[in-house]
Protein backbone atom coordinates (compact mmCIF):
# COMPACT_ATOMS: atom_id res chain seq x y z
CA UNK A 1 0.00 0.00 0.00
CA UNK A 2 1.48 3.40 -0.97
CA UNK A 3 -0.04 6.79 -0.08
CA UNK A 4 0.56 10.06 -1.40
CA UNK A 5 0.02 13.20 -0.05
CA UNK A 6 -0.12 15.42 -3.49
CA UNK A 7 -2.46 17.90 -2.21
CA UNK A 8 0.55 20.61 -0.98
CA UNK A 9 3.44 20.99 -2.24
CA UNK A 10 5.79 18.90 -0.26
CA UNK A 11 4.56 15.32 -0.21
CA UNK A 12 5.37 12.17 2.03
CA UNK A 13 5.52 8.85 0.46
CA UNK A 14 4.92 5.50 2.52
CA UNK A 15 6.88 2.51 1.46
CA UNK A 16 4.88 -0.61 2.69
CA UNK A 17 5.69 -2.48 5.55
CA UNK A 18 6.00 -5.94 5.72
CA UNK A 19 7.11 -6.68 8.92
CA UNK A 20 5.08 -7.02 12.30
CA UNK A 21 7.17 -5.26 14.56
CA UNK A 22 8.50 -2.53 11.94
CA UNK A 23 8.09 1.12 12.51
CA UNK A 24 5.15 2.81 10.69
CA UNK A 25 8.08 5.44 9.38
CA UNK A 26 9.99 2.96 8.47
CA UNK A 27 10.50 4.49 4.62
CA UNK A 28 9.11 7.95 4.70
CA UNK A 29 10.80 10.18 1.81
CA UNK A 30 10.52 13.62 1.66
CA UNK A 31 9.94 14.21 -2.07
CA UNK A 32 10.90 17.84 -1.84
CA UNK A 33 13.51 20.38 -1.59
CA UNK A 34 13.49 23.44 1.36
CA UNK A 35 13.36 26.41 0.33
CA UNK A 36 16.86 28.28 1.13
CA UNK A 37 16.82 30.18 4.17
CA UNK A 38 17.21 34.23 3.69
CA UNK A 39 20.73 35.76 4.73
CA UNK A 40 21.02 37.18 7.60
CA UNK A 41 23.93 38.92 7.07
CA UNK A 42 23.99 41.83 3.88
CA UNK A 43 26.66 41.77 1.09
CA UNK A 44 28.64 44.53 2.20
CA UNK A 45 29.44 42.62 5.43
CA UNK A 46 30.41 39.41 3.70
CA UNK A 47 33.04 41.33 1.27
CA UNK A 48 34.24 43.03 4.31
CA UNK A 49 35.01 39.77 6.01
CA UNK A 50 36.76 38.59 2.89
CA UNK A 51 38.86 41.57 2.59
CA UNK A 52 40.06 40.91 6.41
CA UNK A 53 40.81 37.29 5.28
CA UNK A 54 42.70 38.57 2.05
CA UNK A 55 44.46 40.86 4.43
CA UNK A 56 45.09 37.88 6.84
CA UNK A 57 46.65 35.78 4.13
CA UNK A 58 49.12 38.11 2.69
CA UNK A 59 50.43 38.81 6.21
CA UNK A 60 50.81 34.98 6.68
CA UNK A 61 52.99 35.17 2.81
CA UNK A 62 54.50 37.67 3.64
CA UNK A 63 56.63 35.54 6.95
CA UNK A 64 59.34 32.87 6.01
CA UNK A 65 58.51 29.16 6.47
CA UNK A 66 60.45 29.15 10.34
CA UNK A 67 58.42 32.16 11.87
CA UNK A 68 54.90 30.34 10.34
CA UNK A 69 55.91 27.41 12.23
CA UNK A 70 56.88 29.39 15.69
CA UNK A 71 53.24 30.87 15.58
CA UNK A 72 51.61 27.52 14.46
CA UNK A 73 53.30 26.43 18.18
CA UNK A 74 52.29 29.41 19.59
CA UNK A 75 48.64 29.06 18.43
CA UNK A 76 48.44 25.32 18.88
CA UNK A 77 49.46 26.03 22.62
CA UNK A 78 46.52 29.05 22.97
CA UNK A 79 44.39 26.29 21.81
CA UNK A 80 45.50 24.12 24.60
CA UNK A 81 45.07 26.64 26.67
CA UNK A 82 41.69 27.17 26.16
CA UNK A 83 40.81 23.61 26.15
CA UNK A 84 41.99 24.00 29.54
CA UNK A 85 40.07 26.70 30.76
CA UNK A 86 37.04 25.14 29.00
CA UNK A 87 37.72 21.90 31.52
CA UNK A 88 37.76 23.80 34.31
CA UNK A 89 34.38 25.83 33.17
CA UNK A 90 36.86 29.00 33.11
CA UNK A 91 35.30 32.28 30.90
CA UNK A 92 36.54 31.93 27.82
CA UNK A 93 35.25 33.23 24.49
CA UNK A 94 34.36 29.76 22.34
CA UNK A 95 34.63 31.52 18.82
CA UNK A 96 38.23 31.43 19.62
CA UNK A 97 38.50 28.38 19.04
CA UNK A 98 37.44 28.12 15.41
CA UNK A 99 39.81 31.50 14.63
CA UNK A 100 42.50 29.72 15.95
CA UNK A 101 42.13 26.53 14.01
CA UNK A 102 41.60 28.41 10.99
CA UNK A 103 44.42 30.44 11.49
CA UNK A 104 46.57 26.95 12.19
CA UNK A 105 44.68 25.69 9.16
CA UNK A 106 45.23 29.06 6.93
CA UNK A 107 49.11 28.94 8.06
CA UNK A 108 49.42 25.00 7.16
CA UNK A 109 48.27 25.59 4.11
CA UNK A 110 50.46 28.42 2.67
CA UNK A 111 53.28 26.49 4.52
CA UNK A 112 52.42 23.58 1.82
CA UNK A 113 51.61 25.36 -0.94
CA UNK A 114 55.54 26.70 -0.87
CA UNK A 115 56.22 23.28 -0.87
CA UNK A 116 54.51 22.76 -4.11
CA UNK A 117 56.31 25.21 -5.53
CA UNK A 118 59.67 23.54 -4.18
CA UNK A 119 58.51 20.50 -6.35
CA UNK A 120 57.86 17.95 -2.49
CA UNK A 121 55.87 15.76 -2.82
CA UNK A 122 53.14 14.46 -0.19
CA UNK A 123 55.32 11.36 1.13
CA UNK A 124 57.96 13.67 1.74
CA UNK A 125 56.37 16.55 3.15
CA UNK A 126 54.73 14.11 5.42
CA UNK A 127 58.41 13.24 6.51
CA UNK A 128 59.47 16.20 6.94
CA UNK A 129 56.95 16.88 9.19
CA UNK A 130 57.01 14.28 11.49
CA UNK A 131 60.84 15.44 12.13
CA UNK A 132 59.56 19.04 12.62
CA UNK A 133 57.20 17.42 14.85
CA UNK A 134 59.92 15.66 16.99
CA UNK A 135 62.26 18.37 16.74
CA UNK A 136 59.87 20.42 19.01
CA UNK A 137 61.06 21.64 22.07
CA UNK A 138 57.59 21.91 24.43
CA UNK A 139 57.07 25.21 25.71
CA UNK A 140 54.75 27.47 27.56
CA UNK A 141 52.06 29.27 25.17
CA UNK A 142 52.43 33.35 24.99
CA UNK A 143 49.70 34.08 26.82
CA UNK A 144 51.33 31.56 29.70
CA UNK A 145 54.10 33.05 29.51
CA UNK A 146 52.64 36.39 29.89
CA UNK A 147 50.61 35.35 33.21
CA UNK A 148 53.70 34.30 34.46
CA UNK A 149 56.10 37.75 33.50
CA UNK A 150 52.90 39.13 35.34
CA UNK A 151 53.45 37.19 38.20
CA UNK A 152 56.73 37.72 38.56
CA UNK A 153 56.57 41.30 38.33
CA UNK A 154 53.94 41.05 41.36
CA UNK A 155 57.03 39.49 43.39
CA UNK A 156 59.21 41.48 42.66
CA UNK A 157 57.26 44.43 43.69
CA UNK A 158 55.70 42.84 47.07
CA UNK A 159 59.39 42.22 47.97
C-alpha cells in the first residue's frame, strides 16, 4: 500500500511495511527540496570579512617558512590553553576556538603550498613533518608566559 500526499506541495511517500514489529516510518521520503533560508547577514558585510581574510593571508605570505611554524606552536598552545580553561568551566570566548584553528589551518596551508612550488611531494612533506614534529622543544604558550612575567613582576614588587 502506498499513499501520497499530493495535495501541498511537499509530499510524504509510505513505502509498505512488511514486517510485524516494523516502525510505521519505516520508509518515509521527503519528495521535496526546502526552500533556502534568507541571509542574515547583507553583502557589504560578507566582502568586508573577505577583505580581512585577504588581508590575513598576505600577512601569513609575507613571513618565512620558520616564523609560520613558531606561531603555528604558539597558536596550537593558545588552543591548549583554552581547552583547559574550558575543563575547568573557566570564561573563555568559544569563537576562539574556530579563529585559531583556521588560522593553524590558513598557516598549514600556505606552509604547503611553498612546498609545491619547491617541487615535495606528499610522502615527503609528510616526513618532513614528522621530524619538525619531533624536533619540538615543548614550551609554555604566549599568553602563559605572559601570566607568568605578570606574576613575577607582582614578586618582585611585594618584595
Amino acid at each position: 500500500m502506498s499513499v501520497s500526499f499530493a495535495a501541498s506541495p511537499p509530499s510524504l511517500t509510505f513505502a509498505p511495511t512488511r514486517g510485524l514489529n516494523k516502525s510505521l516510518f519505516h520508509g518515509v521520503r521527503i519528495s521535496h527540496v526546502l526552500p533556502a533560508l534568507p541571509a542574515r547577514t547583507s553583502h557589504s558585510s560578507i566582502v568586508v570579512r573577505m577583505a580581512k581574510r585577504e588581508e590575513n593571508l598576505k600577512e601569513i605570505r609575507s613571513k618565512t617558512t620558520e616564523e609560520i611554524n613558531e606561531e603555528v606552536l604558539d597558536l596550537k598552545g593558545e588552543l591548549l590553553m583554552l581547552r583547559f580553561q574550558k575543563s575547568a568551566r573557566n570564561e573563555f570566548k568559544s569563537s576562539e576556538f574556530g579563529r585559531m584553528r583556521k588560522t593553524i589551518a590558513r598557516m598549514l596551508t600556505v606552509k604547503r603550498e611553498r612546498e609545491i612550488e619547491e617541487g615535495i611531494g606528499k610522502r615527503l612533506s609528510r616526513k618532513l613533518d614528522k621530524k619538525w614534529k619531533k624536533s619540538i622543544v615543548p614550551r609554555p604558550p604566549p599568553s602563559l608566559r605572559k601570566l607568568q612575567e605578570e606574576a613575577d613582576a607582582e614578586a618582585k614588587e611585594s618584595n
